[in-house]
PDB file of N, CA and C in Angstrom:
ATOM      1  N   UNK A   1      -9.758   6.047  -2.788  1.00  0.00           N
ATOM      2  CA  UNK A   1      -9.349   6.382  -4.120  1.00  0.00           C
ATOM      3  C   UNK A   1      -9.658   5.191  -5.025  1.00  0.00           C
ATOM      4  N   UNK A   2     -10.395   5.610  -6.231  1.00  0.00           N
ATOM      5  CA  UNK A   2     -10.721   4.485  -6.803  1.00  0.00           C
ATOM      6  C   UNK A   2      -9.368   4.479  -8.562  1.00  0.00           C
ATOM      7  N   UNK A   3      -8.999   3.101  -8.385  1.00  0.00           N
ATOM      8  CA  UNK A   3      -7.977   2.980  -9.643  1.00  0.00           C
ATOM      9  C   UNK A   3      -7.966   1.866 -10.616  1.00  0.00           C
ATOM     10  N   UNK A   4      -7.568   1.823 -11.147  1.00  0.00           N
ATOM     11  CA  UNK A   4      -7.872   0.970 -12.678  1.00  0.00           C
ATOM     12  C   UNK A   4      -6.143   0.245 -13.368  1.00  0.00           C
ATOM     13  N   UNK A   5      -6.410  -0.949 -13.409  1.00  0.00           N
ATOM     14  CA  UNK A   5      -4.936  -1.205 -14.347  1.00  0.00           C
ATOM     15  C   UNK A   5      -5.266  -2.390 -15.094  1.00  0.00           C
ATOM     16  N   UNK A   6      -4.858  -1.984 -16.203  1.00  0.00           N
ATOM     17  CA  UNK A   6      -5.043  -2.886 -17.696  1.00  0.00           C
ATOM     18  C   UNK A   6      -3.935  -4.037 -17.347  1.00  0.00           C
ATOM     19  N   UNK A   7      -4.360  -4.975 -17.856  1.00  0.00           N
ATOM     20  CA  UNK A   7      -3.188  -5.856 -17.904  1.00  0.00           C
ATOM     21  C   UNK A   7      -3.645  -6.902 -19.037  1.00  0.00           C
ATOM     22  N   UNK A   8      -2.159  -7.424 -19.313  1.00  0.00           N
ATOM     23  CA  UNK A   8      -2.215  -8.351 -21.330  1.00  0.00           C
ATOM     24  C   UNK A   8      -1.596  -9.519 -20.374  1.00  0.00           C
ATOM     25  N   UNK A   9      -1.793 -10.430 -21.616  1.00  0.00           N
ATOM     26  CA  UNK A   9      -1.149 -11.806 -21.499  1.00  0.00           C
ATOM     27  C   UNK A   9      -1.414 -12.648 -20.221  1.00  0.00           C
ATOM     28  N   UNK A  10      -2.938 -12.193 -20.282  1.00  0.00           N
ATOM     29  CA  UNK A  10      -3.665 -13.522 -19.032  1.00  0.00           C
ATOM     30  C   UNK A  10      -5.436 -13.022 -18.980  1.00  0.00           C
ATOM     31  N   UNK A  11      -6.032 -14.146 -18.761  1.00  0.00           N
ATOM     32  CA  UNK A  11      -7.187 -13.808 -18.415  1.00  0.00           C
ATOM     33  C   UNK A  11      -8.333 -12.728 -18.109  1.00  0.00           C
ATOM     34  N   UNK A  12      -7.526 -12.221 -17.209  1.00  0.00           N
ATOM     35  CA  UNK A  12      -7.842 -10.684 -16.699  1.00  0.00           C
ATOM     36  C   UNK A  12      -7.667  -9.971 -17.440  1.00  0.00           C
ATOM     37  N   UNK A  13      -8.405  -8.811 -17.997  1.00  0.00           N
ATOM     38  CA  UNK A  13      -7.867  -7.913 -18.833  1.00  0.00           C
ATOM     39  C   UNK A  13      -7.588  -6.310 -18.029  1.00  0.00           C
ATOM     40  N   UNK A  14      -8.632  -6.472 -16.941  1.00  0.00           N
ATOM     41  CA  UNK A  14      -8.576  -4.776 -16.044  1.00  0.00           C
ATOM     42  C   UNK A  14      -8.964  -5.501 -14.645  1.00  0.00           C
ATOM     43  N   UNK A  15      -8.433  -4.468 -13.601  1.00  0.00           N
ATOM     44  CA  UNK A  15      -8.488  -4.901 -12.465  1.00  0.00           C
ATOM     45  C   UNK A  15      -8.964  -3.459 -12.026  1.00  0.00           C
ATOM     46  N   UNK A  16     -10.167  -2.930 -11.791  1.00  0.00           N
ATOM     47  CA  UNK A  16     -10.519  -1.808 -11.105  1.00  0.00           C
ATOM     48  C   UNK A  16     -10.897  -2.080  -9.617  1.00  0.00           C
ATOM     49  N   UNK A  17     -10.181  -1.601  -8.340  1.00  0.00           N
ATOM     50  CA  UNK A  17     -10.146  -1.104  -7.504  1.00  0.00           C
ATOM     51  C   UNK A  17     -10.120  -0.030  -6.449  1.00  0.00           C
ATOM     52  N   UNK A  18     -10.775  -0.381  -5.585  1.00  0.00           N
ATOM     53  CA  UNK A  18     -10.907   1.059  -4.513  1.00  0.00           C
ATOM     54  C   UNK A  18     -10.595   0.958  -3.089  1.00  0.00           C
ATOM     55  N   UNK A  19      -9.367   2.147  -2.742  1.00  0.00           N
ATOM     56  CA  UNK A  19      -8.493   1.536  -1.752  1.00  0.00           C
ATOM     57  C   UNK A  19      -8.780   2.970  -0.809  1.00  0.00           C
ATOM     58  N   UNK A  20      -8.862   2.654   0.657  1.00  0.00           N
ATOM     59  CA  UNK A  20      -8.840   3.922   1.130  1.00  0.00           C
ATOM     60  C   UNK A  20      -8.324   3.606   2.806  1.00  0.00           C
ATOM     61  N   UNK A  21      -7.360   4.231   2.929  1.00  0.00           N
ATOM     62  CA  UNK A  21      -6.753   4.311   4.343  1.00  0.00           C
ATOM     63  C   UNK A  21      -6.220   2.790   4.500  1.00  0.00           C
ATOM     64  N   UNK A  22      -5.313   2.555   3.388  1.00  0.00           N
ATOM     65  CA  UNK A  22      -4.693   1.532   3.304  1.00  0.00           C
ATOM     66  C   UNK A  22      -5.576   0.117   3.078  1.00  0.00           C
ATOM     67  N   UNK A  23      -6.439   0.573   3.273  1.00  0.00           N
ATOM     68  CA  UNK A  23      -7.452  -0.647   2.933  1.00  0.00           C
ATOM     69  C   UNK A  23      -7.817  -1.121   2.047  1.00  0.00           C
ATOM     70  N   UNK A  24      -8.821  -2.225   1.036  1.00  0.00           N
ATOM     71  CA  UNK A  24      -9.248  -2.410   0.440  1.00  0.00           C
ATOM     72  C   UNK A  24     -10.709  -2.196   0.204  1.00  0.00           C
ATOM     73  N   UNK A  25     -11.155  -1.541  -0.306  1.00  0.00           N
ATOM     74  CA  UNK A  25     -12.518  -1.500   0.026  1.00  0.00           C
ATOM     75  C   UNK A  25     -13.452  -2.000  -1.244  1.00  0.00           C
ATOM     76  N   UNK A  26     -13.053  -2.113  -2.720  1.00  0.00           N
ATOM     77  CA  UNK A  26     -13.562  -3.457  -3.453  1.00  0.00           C
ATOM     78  C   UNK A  26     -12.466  -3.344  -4.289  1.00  0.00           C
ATOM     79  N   UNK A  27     -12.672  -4.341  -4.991  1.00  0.00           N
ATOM     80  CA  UNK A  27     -12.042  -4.955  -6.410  1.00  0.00           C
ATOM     81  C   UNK A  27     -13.210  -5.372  -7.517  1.00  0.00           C
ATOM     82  N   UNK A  28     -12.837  -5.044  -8.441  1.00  0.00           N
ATOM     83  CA  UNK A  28     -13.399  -6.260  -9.693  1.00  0.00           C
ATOM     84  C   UNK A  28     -12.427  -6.188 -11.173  1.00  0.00           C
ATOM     85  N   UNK A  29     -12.750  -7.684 -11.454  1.00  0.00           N
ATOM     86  CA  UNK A  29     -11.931  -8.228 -12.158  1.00  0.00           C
ATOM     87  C   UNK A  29     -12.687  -7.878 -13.537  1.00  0.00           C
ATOM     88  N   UNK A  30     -11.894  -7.668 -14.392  1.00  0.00           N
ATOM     89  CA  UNK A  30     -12.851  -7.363 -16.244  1.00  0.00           C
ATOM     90  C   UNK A  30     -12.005  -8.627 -17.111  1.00  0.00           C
ATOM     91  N   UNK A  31     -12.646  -9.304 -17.483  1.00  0.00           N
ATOM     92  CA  UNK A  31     -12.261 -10.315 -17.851  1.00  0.00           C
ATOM     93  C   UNK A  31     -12.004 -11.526 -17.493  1.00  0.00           C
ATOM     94  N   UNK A  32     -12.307 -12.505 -18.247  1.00  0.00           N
ATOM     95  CA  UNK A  32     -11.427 -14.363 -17.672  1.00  0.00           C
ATOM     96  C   UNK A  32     -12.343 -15.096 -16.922  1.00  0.00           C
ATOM     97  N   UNK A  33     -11.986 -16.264 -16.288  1.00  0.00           N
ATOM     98  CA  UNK A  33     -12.884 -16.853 -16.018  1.00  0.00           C
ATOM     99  C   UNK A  33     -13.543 -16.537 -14.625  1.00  0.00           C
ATOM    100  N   UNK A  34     -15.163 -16.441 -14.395  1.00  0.00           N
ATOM    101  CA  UNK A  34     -15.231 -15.854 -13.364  1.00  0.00           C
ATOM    102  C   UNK A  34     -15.202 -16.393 -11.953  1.00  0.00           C
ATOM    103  N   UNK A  35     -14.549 -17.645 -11.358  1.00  0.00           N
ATOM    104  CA  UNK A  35     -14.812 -18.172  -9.875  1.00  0.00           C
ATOM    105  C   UNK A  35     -13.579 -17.637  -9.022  1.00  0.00           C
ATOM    106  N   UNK A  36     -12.387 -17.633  -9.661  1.00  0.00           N
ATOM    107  CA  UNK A  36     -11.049 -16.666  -9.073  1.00  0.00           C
ATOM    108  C   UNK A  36     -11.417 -15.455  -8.673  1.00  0.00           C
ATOM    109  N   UNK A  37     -12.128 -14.413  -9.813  1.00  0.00           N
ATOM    110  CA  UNK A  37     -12.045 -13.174  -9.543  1.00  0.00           C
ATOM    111  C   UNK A  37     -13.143 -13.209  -8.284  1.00  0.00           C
ATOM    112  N   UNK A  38     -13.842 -14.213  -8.051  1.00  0.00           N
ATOM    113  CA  UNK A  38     -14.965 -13.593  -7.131  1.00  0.00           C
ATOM    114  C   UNK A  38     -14.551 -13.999  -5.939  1.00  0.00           C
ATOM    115  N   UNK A  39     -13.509 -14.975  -5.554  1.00  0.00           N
ATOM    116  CA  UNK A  39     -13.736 -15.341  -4.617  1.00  0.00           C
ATOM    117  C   UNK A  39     -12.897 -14.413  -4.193  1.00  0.00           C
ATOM    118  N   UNK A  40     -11.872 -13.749  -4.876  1.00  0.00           N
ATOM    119  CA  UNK A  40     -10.343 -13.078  -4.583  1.00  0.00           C
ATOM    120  C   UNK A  40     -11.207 -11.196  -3.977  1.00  0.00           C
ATOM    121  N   UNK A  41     -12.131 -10.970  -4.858  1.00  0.00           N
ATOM    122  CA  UNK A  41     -12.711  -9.616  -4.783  1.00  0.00           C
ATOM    123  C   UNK A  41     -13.470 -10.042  -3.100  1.00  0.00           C
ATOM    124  N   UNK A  42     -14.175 -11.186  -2.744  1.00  0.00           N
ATOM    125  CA  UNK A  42     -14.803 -11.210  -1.444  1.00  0.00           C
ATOM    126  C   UNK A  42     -13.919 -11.136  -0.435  1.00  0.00           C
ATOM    127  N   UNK A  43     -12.710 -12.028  -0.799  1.00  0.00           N
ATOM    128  CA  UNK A  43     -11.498 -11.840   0.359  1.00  0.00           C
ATOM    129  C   UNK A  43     -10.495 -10.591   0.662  1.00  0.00           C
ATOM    130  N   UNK A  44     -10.444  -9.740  -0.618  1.00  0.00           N
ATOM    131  CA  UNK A  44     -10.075  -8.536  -0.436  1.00  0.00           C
ATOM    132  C   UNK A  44     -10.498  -7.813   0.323  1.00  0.00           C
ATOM    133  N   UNK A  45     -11.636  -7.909  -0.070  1.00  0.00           N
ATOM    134  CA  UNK A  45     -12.646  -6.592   1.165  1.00  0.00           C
ATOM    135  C   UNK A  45     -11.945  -6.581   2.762  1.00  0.00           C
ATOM    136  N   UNK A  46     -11.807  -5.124   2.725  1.00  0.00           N
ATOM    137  CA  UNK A  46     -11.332  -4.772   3.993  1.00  0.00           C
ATOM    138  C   UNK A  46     -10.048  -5.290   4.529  1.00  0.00           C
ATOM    139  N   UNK A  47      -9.280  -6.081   3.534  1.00  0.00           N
ATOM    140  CA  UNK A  47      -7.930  -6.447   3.848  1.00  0.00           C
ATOM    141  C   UNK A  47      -6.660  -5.009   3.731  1.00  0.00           C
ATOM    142  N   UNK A  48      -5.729  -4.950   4.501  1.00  0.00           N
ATOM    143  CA  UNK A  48      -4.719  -4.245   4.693  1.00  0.00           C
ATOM    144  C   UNK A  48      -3.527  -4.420   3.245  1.00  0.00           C
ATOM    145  N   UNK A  49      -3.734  -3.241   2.371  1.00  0.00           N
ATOM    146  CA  UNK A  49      -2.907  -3.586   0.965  1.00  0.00           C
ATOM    147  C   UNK A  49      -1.956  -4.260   0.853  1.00  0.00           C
ATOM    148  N   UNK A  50      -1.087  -4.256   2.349  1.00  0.00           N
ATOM    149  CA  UNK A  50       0.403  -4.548   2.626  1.00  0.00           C
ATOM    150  C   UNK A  50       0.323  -6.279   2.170  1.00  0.00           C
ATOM    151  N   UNK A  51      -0.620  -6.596   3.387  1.00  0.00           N
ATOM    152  CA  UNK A  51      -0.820  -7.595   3.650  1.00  0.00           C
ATOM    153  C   UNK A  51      -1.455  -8.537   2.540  1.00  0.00           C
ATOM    154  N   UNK A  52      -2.471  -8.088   1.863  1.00  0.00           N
ATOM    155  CA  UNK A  52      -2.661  -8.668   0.727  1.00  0.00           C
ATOM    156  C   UNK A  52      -1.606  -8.918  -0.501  1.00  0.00           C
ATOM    157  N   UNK A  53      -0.540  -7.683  -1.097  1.00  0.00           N
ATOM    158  CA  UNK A  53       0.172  -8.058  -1.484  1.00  0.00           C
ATOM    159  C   UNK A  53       0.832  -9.458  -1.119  1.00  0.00           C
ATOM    160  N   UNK A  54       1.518  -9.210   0.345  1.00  0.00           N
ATOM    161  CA  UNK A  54       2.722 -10.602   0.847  1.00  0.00           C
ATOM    162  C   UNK A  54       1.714 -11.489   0.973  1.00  0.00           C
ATOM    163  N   UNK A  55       0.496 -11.896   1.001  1.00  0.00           N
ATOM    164  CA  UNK A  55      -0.416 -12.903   0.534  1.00  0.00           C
ATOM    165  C   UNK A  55      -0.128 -13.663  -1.109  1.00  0.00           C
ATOM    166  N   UNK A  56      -0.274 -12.521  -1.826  1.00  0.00           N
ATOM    167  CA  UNK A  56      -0.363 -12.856  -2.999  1.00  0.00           C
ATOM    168  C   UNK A  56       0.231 -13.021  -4.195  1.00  0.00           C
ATOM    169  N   UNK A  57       1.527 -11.874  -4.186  1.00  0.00           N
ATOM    170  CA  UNK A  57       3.024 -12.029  -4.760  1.00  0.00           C
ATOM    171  C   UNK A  57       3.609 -13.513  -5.285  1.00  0.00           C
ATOM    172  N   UNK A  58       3.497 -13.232  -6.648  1.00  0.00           N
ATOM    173  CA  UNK A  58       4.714 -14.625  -6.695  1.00  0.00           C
ATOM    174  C   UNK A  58       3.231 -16.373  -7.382  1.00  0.00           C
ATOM    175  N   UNK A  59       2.093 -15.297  -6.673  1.00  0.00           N
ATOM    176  CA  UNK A  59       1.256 -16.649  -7.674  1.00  0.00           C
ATOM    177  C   UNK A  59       1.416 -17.357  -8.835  1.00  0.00           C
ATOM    178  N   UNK A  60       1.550 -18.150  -8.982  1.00  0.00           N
ATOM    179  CA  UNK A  60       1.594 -18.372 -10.793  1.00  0.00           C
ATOM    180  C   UNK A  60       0.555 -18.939 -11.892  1.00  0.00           C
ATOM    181  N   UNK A  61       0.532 -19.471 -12.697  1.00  0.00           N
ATOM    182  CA  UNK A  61      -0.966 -20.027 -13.359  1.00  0.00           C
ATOM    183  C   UNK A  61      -0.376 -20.070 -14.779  1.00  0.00           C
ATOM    184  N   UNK A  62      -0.526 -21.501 -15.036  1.00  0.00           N
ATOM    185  CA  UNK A  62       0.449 -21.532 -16.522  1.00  0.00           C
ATOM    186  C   UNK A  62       1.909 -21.383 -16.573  1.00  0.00           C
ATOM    187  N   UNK A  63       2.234 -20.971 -16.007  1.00  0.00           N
ATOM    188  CA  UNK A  63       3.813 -20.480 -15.795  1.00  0.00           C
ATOM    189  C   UNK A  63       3.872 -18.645 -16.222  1.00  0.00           C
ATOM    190  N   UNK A  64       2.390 -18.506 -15.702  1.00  0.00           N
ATOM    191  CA  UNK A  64       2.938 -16.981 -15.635  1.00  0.00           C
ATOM    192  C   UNK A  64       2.134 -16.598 -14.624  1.00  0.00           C
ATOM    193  N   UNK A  65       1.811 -15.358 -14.263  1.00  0.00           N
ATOM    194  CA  UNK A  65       1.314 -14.583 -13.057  1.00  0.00           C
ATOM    195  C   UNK A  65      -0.587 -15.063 -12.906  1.00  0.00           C
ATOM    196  N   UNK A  66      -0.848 -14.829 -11.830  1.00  0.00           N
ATOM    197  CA  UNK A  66      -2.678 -15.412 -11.874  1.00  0.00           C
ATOM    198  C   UNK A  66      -3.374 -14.226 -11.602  1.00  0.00           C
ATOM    199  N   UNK A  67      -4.377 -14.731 -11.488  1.00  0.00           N
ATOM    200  CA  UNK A  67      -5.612 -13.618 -10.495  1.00  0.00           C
ATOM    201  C   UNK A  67      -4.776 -13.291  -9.561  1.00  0.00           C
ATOM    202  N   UNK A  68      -4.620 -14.228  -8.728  1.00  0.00           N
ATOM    203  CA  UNK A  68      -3.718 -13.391  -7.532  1.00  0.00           C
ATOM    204  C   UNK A  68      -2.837 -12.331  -7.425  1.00  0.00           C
ATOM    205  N   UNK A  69      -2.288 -13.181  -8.921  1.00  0.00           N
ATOM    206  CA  UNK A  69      -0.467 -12.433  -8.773  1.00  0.00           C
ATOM    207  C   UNK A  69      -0.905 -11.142  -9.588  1.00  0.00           C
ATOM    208  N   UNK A  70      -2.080 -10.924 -10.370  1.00  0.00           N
ATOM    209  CA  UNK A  70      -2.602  -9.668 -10.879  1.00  0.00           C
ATOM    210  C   UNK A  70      -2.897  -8.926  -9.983  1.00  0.00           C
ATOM    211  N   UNK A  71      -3.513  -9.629  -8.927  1.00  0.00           N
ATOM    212  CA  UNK A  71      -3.992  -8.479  -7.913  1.00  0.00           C
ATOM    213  C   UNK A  71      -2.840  -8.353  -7.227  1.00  0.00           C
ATOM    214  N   UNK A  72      -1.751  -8.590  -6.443  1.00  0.00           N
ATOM    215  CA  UNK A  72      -1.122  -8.322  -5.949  1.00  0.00           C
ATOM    216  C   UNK A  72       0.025  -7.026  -6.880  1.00  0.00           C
ATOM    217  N   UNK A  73       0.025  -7.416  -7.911  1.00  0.00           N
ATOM    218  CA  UNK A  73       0.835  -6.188  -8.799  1.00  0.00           C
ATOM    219  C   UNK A  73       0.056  -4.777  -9.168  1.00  0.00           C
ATOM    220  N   UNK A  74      -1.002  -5.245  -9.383  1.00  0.00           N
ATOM    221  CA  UNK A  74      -2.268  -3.777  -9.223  1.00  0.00           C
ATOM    222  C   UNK A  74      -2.246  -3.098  -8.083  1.00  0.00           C
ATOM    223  N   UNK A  75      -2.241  -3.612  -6.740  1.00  0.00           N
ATOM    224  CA  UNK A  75      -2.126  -3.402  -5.270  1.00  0.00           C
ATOM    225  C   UNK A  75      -0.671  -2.592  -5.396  1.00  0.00           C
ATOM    226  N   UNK A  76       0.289  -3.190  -5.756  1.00  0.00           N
ATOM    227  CA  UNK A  76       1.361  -2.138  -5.976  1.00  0.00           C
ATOM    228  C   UNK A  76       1.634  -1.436  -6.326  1.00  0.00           C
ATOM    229  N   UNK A  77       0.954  -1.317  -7.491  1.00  0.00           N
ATOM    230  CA  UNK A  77       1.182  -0.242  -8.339  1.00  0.00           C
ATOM    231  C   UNK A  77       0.356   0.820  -7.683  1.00  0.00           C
ATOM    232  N   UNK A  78      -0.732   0.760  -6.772  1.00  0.00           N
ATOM    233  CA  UNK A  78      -1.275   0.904  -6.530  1.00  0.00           C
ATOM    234  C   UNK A  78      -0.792   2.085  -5.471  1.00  0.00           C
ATOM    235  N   UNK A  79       0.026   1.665  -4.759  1.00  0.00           N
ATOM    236  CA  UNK A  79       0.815   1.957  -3.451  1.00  0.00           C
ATOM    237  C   UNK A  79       1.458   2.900  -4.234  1.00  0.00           C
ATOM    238  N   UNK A  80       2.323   2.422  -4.884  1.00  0.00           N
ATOM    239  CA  UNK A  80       3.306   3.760  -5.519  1.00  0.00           C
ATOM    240  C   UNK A  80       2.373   4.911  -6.035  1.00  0.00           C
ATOM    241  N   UNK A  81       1.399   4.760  -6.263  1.00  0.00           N
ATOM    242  CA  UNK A  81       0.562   5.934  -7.133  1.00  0.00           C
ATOM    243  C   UNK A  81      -0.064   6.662  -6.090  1.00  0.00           C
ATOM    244  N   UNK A  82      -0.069   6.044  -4.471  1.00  0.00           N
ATOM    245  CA  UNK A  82      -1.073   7.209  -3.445  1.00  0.00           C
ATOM    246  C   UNK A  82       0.620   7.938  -2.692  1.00  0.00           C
TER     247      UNK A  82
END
């Protein structure tokens, strides 16, 4: 299933992903600077959603949420929506 989530007040502006049988099967980042989103979209691949979340939860950057902590809240939202 492929899904999409906007997000304000950081770098990232969209996080489109495609998840299937709990898996990850890509990411890409729309917006911000690009060496986070790429390295985060290569390490995703084929990671277990669960698991990537409790990887990534709780990142911070500035004193607010990062690449990470974007992807890990997209991943959730993510979960609740299949």
């Amino acid at each position: 299933m492929k899904l999409s989530f906007d997000h304000n007040g950081s770098c990232t502006k969209k996080i489109v992903m495609e998840i299937d049988n709990g898996r990850i099967v890509s990411t890409e980042f729309i917006g911000g600077q690009p060496g986070n989103p790429q390295i985060l979209e290569a390490l995703a691949e084929g990671m277990e959603v669960s698991e990537t979340i409790g990887l990534l939860q709780g990142i911070a950057c500035n004193d607010d949420t990062s690449c990470p902590g974007r992807l890990a809240r997209s991943l959730a939202a993510a979960v609740a929506k299949l």
